[in-house]
C-alpha atoms as a PDB file:
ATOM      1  CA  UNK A   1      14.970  10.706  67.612  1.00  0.00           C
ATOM      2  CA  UNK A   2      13.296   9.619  64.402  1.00  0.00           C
ATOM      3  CA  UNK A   3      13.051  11.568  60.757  1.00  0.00           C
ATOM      4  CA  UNK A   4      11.287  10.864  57.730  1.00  0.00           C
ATOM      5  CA  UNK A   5       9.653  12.354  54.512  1.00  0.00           C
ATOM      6  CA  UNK A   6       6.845  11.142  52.916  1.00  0.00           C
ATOM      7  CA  UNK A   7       6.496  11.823  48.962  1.00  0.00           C
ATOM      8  CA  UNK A   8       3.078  13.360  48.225  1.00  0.00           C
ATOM      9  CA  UNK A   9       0.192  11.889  45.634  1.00  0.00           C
ATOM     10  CA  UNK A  10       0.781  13.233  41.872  1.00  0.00           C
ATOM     11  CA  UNK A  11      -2.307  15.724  42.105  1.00  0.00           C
ATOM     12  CA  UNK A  12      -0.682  17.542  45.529  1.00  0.00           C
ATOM     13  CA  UNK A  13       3.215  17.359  44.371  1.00  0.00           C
ATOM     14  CA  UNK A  14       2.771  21.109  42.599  1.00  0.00           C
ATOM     15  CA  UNK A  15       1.748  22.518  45.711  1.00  0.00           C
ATOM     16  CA  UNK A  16       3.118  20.017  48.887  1.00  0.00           C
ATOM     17  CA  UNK A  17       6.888  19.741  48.438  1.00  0.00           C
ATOM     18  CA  UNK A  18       6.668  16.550  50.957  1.00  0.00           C
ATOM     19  CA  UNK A  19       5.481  15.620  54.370  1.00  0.00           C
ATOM     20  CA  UNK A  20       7.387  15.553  57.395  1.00  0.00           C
ATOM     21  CA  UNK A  21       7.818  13.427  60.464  1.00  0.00           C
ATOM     22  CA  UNK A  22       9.413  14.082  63.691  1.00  0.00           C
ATOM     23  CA  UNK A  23       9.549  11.822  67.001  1.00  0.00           C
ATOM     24  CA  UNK A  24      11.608  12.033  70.145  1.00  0.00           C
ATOM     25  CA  UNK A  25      11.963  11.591  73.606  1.00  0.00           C
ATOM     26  CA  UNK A  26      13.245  14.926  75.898  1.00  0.00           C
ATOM     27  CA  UNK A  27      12.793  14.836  79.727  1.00  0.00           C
ATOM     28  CA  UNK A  28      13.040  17.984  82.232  1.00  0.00           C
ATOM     29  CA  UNK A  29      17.046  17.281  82.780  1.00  0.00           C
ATOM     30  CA  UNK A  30      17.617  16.632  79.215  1.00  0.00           C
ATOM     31  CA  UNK A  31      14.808  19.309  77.174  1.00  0.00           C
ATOM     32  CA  UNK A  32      15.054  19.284  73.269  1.00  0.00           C
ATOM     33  CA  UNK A  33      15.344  22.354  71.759  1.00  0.00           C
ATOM     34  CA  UNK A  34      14.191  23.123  68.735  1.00  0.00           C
ATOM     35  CA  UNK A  35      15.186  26.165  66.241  1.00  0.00           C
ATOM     36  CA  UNK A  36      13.085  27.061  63.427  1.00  0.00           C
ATOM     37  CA  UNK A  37      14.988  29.103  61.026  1.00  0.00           C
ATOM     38  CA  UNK A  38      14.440  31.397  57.751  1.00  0.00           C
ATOM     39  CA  UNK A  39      12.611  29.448  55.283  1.00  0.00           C
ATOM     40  CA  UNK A  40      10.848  30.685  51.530  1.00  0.00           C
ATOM     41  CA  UNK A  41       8.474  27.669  52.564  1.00  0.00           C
ATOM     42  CA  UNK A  42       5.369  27.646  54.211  1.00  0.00           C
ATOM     43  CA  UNK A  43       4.301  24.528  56.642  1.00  0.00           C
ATOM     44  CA  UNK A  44       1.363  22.753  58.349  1.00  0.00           C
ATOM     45  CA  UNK A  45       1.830  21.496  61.557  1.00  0.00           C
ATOM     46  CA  UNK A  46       0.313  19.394  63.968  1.00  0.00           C
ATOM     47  CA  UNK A  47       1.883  18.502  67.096  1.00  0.00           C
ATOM     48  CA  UNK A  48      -0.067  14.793  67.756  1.00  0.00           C
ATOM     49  CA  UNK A  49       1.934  14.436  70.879  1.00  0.00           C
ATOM     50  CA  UNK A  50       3.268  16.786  73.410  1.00  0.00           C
ATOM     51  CA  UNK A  51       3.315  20.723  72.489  1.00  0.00           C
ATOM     52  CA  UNK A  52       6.710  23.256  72.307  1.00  0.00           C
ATOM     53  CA  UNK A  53       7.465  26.427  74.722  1.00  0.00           C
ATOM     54  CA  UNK A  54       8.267  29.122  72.773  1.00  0.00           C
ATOM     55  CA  UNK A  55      11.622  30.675  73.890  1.00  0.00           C
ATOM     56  CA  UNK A  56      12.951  34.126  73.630  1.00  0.00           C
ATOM     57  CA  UNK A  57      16.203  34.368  75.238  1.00  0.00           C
ATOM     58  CA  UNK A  58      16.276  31.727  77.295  1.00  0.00           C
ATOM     59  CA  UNK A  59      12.836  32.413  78.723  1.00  0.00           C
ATOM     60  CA  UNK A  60       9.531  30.801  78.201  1.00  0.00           C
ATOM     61  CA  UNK A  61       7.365  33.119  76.393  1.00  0.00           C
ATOM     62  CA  UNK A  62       3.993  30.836  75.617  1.00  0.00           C
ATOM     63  CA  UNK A  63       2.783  27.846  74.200  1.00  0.00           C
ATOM     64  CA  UNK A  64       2.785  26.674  70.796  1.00  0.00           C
ATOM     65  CA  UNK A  65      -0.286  25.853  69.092  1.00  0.00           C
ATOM     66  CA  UNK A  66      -1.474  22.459  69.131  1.00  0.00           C
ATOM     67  CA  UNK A  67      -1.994  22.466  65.437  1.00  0.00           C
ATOM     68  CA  UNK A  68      -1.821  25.207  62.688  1.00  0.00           C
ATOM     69  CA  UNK A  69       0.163  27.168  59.670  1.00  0.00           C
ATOM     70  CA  UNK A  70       4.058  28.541  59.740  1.00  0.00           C
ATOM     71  CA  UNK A  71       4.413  31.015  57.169  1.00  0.00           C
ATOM     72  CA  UNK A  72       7.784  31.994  54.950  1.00  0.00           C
ATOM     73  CA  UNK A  73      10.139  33.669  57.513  1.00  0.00           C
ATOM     74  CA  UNK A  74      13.594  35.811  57.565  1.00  0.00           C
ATOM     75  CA  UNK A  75      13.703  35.091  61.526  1.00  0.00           C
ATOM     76  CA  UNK A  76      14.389  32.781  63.985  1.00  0.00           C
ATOM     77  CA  UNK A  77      12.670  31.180  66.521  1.00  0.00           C
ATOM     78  CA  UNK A  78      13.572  28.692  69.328  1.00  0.00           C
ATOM     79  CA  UNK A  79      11.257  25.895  71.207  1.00  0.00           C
ATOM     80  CA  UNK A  80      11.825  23.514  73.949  1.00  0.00           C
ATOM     81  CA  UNK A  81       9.678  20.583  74.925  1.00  0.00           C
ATOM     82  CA  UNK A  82      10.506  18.272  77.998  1.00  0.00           C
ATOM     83  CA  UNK A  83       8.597  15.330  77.548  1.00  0.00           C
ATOM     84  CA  UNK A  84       7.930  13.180  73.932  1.00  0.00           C
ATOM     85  CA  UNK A  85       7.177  14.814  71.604  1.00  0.00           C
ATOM     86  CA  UNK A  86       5.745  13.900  68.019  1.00  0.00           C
ATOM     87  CA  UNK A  87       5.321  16.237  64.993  1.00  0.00           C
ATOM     88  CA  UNK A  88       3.234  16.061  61.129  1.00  0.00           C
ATOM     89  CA  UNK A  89       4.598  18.709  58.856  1.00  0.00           C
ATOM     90  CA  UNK A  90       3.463  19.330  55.544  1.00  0.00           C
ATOM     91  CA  UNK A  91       5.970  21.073  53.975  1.00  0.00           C
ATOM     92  CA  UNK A  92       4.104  23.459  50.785  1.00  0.00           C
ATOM     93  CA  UNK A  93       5.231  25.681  48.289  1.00  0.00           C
ATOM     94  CA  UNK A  94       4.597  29.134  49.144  1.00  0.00           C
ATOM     95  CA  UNK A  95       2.725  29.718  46.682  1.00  0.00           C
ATOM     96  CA  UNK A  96       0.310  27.191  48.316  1.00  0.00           C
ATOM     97  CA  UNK A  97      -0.921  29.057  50.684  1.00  0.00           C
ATOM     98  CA  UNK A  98      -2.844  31.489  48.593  1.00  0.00           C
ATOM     99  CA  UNK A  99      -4.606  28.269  46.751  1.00  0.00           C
ATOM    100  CA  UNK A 100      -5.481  26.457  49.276  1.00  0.00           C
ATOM    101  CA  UNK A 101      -6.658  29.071  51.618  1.00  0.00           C
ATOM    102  CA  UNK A 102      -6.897  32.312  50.021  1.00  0.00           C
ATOM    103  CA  UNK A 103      -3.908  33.919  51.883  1.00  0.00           C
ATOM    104  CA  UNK A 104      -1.355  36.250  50.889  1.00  0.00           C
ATOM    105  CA  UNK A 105       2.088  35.278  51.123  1.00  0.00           C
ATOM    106  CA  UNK A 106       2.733  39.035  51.793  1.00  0.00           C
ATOM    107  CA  UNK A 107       0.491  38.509  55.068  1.00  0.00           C
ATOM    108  CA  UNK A 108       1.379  34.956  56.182  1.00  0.00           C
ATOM    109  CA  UNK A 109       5.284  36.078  55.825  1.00  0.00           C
ATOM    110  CA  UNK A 110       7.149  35.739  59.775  1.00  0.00           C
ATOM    111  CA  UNK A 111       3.553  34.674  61.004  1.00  0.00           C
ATOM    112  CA  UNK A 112       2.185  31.520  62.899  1.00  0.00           C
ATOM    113  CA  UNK A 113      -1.543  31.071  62.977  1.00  0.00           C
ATOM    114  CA  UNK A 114      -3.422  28.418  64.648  1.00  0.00           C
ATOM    115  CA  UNK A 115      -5.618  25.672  62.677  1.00  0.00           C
ATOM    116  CA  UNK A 116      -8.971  27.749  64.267  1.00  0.00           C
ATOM    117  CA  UNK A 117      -8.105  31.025  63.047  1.00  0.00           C
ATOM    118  CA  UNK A 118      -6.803  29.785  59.652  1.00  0.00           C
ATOM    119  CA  UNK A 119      -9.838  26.814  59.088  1.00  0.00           C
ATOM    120  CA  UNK A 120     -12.499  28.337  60.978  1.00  0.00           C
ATOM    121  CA  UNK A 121     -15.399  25.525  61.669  1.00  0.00           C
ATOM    122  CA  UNK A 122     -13.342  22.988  59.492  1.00  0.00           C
ATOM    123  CA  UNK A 123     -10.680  23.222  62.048  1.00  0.00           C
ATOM    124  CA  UNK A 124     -12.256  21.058  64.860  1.00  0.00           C
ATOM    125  CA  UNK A 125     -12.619  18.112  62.473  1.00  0.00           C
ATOM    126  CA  UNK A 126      -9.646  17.769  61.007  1.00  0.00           C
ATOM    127  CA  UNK A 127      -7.567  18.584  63.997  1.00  0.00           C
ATOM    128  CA  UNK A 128      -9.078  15.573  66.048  1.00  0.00           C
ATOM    129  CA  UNK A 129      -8.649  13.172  62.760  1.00  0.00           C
ATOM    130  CA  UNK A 130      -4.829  13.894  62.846  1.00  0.00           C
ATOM    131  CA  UNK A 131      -4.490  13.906  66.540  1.00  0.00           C
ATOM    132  CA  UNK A 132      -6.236  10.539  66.557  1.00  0.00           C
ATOM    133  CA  UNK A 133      -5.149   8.601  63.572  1.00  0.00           C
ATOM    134  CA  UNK A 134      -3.109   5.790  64.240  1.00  0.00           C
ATOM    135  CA  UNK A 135      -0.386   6.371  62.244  1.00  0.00           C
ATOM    136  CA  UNK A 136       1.471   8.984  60.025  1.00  0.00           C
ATOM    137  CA  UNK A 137       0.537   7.077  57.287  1.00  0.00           C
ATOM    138  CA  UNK A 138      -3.204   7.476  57.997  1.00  0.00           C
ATOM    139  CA  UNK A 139      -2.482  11.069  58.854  1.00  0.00           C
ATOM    140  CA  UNK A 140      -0.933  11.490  55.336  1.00  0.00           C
ATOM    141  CA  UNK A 141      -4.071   9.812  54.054  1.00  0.00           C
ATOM    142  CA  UNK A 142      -6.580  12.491  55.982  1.00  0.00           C
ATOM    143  CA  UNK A 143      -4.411  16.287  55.032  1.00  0.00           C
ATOM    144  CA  UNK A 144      -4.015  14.600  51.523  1.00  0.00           C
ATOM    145  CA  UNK A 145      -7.846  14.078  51.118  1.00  0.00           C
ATOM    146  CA  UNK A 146      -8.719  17.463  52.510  1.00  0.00           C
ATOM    147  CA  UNK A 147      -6.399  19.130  50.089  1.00  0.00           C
ATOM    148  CA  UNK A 148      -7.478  17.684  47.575  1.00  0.00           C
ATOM    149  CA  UNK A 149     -10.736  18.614  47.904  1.00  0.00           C
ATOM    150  CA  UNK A 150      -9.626  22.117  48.468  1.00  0.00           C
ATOM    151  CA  UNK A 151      -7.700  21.867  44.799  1.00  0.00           C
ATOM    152  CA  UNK A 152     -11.318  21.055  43.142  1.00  0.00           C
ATOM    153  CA  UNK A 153     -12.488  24.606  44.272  1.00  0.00           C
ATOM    154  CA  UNK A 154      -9.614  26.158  42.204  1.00  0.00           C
ATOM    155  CA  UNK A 155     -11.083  27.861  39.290  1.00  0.00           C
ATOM    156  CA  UNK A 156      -8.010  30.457  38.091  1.00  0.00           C
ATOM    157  CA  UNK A 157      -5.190  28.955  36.066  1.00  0.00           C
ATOM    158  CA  UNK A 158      -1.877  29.393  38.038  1.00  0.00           C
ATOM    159  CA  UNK A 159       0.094  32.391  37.119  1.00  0.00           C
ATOM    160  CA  UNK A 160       3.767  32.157  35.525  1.00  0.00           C
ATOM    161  CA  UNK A 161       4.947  33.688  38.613  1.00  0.00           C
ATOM    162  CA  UNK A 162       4.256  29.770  40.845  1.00  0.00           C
ATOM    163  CA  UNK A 163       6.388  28.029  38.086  1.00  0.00           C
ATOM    164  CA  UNK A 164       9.011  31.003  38.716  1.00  0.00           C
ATOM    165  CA  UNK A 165       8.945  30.402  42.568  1.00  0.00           C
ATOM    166  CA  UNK A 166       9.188  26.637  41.913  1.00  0.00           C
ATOM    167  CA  UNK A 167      12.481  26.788  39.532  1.00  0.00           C
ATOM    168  CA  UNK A 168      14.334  29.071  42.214  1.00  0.00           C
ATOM    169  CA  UNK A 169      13.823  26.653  45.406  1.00  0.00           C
ATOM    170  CA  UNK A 170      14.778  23.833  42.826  1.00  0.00           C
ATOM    171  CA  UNK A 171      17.987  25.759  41.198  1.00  0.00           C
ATOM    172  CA  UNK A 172      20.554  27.292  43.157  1.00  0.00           C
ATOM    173  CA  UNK A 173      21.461  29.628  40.569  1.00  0.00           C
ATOM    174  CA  UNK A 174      21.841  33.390  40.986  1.00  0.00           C
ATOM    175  CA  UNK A 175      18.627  35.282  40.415  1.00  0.00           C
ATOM    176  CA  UNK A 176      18.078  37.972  37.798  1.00  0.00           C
ATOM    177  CA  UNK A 177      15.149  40.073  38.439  1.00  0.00           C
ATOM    178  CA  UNK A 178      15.094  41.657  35.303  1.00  0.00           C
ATOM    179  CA  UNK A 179      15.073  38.264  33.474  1.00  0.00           C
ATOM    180  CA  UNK A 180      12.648  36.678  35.402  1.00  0.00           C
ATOM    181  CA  UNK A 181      10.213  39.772  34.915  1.00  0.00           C
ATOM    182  CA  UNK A 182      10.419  39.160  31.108  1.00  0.00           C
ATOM    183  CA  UNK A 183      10.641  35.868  31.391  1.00  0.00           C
ATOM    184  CA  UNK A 184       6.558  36.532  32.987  1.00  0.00           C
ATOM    185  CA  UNK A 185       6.058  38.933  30.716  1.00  0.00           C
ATOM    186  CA  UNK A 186       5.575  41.696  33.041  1.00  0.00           C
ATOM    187  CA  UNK A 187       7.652  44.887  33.584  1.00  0.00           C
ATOM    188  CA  UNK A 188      10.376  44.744  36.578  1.00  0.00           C
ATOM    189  CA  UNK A 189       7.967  46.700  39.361  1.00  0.00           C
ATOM    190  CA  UNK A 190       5.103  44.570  38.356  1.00  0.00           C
ATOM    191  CA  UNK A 191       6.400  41.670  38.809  1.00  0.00           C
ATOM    192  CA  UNK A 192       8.412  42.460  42.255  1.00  0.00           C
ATOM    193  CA  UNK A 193       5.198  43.391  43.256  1.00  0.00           C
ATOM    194  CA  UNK A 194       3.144  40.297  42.004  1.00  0.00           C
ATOM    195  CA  UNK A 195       6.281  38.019  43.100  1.00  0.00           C
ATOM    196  CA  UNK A 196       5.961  39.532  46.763  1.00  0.00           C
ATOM    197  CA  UNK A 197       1.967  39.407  47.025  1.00  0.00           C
ATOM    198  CA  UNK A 198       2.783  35.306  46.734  1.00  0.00           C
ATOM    199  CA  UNK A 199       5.810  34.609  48.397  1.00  0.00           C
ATOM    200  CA  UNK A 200       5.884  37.326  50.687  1.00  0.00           C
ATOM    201  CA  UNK A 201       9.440  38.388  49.931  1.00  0.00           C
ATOM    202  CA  UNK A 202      11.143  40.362  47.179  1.00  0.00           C
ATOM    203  CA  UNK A 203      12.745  38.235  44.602  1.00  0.00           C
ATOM    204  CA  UNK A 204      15.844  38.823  45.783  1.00  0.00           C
ATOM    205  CA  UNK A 205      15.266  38.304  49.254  1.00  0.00           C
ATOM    206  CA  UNK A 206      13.608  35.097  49.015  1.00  0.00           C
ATOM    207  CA  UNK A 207      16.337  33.761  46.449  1.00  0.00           C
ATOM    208  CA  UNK A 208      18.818  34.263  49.848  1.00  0.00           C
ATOM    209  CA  UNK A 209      16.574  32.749  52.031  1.00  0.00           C
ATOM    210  CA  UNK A 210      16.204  29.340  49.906  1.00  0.00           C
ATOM    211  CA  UNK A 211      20.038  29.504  49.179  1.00  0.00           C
ATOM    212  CA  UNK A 212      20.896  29.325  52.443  1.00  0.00           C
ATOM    213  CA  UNK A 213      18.086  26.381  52.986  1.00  0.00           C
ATOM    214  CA  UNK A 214      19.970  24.709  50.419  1.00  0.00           C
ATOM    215  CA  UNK A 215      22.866  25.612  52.593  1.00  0.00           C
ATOM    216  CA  UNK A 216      21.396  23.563  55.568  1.00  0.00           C
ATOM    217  CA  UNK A 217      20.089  20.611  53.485  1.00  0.00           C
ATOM    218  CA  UNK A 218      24.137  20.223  52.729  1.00  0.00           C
ATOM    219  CA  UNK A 219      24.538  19.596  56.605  1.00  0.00           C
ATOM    220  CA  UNK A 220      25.527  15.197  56.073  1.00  0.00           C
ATOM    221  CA  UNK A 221      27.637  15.810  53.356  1.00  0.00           C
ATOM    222  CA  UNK A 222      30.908  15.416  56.174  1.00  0.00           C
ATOM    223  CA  UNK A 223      33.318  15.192  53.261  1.00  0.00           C
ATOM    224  CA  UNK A 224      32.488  19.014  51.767  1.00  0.00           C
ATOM    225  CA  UNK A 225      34.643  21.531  53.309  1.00  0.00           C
ATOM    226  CA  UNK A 226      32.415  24.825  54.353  1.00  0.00           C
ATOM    227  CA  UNK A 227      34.021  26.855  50.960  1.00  0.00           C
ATOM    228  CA  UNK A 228      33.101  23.636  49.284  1.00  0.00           C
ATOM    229  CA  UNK A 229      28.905  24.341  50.537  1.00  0.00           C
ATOM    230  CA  UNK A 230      28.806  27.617  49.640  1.00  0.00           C
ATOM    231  CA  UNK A 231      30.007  27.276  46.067  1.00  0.00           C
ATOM    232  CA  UNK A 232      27.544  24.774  45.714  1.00  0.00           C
ATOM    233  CA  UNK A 233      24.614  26.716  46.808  1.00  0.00           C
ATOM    234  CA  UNK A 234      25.814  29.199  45.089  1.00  0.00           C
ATOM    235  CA  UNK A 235      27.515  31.717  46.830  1.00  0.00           C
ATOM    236  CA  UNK A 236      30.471  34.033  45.693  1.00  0.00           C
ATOM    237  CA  UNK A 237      32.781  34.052  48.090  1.00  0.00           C
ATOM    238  CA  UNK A 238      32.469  32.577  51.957  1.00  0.00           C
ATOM    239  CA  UNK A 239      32.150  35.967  53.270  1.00  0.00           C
ATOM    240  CA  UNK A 240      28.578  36.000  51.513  1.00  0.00           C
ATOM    241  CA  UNK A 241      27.872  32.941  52.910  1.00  0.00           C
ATOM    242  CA  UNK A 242      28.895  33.359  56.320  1.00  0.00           C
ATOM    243  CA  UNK A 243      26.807  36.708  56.523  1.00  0.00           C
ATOM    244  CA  UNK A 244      23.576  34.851  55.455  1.00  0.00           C
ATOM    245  CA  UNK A 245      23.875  31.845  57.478  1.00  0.00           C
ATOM    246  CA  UNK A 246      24.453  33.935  60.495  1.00  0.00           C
ATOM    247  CA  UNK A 247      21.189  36.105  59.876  1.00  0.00           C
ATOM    248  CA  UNK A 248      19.197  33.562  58.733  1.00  0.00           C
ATOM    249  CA  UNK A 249      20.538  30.407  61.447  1.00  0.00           C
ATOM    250  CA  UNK A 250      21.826  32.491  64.208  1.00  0.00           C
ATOM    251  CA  UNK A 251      24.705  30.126  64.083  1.00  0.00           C
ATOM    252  CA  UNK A 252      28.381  30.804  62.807  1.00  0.00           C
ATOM    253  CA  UNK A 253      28.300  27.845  59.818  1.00  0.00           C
ATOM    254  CA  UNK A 254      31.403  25.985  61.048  1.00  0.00           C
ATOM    255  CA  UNK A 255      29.575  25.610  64.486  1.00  0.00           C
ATOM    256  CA  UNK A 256      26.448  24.317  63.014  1.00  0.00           C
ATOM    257  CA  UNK A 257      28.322  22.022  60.558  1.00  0.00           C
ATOM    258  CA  UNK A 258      30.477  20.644  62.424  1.00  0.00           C
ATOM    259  CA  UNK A 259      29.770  21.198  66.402  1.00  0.00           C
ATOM    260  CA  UNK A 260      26.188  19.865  66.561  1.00  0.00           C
ATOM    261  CA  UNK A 261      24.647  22.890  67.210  1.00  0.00           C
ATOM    262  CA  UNK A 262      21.494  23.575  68.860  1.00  0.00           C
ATOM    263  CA  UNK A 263      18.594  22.305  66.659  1.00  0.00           C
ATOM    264  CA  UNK A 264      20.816  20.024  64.464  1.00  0.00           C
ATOM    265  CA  UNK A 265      19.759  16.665  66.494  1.00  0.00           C
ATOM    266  CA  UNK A 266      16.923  16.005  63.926  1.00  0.00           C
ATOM    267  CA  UNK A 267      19.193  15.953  61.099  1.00  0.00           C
ATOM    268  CA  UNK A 268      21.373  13.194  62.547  1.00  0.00           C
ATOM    269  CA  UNK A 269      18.781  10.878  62.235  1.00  0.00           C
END
């Protein structure tokens, strides 16, 4: 199985936090599964080679689309391919999303919504250029180009609230509501309100979710003991931490850090 990031151009960095690659090999005896878990993020995808099964308890419950948007999410979800597979993430901000194509966070939030529905006629075209390009490079080339062009049709300045939503996924410190409401100038509703209309989660809530992301980004540090992870990210006590993970993973922490659980195979790489 193969893993890499790409770093994005200077103009898309505010918005695309990186790209993604993923590229493996599963076969009907030996099926990869896959477990998508809470994220504050929002990502495109486009599945160049072979497409996932959704799974619900063990069962196949439909395809996955070929190519499209995952929003922020609180859940989890499970997919299984048997056959190679190859994947082109762009991982964005989630404030991105309302930018680039004039969504809500508060609507995208637990949602998955093919390239058609989101791009309408500008779906087709781009879908076959990333299916078809002959590398990730080029495909890097192609989604940077089209957002780009997207950015030139922004006309508003970008509210205080993006640069808020930017310092907590880049901080693991505790978040104070109140703070960051004055901090924006706005009273404490307001901004709740304004803060959930673009990431599509409270303040609060979202601070867990990219806590325990941070969490799961610690999973190759071998040395760190769990207590060791959560003070890091920035949790209390391990009780705290072993509540989130659970809700957020569906895994107990010591058996996804140190029993290769299911859906840990990419980060090995």
């Amino acid at each position: 199985m193969k893993y890499f990031i790409i770093t994005p151009s200077d103009n898309l960095s505010k918005y695309v936090r990186y790209f993604w690659v993923l590229e493996g090999e599963a076969s009907l005896d030996n099926p990869y599964i896959h477990r998508g878990m809470a994220d504050g993020c929002a990502e495109l995808l486009f599945h160049y080679n072979g497409i996932f099964d959704e799974l619900a308890h063990e069962k196949f419950t439909g395809k996955s689309f070929a190519s499209g948007l995952v929003g922020q999410s609180q859940i989890v979800r499970r997919f299984s391919i048997d056959n190679s597979f190859g994947i082109f993430g762009v991982y964005l901000y989630p404030f991105a999303v309302s930018q680039f194509f004039a969504i809500p966070g508060s609507d995208l939030k637990n949602q998955m919504i093919d390239l058609k529905t989101l791009l309408g006629a500008q779906a087709n075209e781009l879908e076959e250029k990333m299916m078809l390009a002959s590398d990730n490079f080029q495909r890097v080339t192609i989604i940077s180009g089209f957002l780009e062009k997207k950015l030139k049709t922004i006309k508003k300045q970008p509210p205080g609230i993006f640069e808020t939503i930017r310092d907590i996924i880049q901080t693991t410190s505790h978040t104070n509501v109140e703070d960051l409401a004055k901090r924006n100038f706005l009273s404490t509703r307001q901004f709740e309100r304004n803060f959930k209309q673009i990431a599509g989660f409270s303040p609060k809530l979202f601070s867990r979710i990219i806590r325990f992301q941070n969490a799961l980004a610690q999973y190759n540090e071998k040395n760190k003991s769990l207590t060791e992870i959560a003070y890091t990210c920035g949790y209390y006590d391990q009780s705290h931490f072993i509540q989130d993970f659970k809700e957020f993973s569906g895994h107990n922490p010591k058996e996804y850090f140190l029993n290769n659980a299911e859906g840990t195979a990419w980060r090995e790489t």
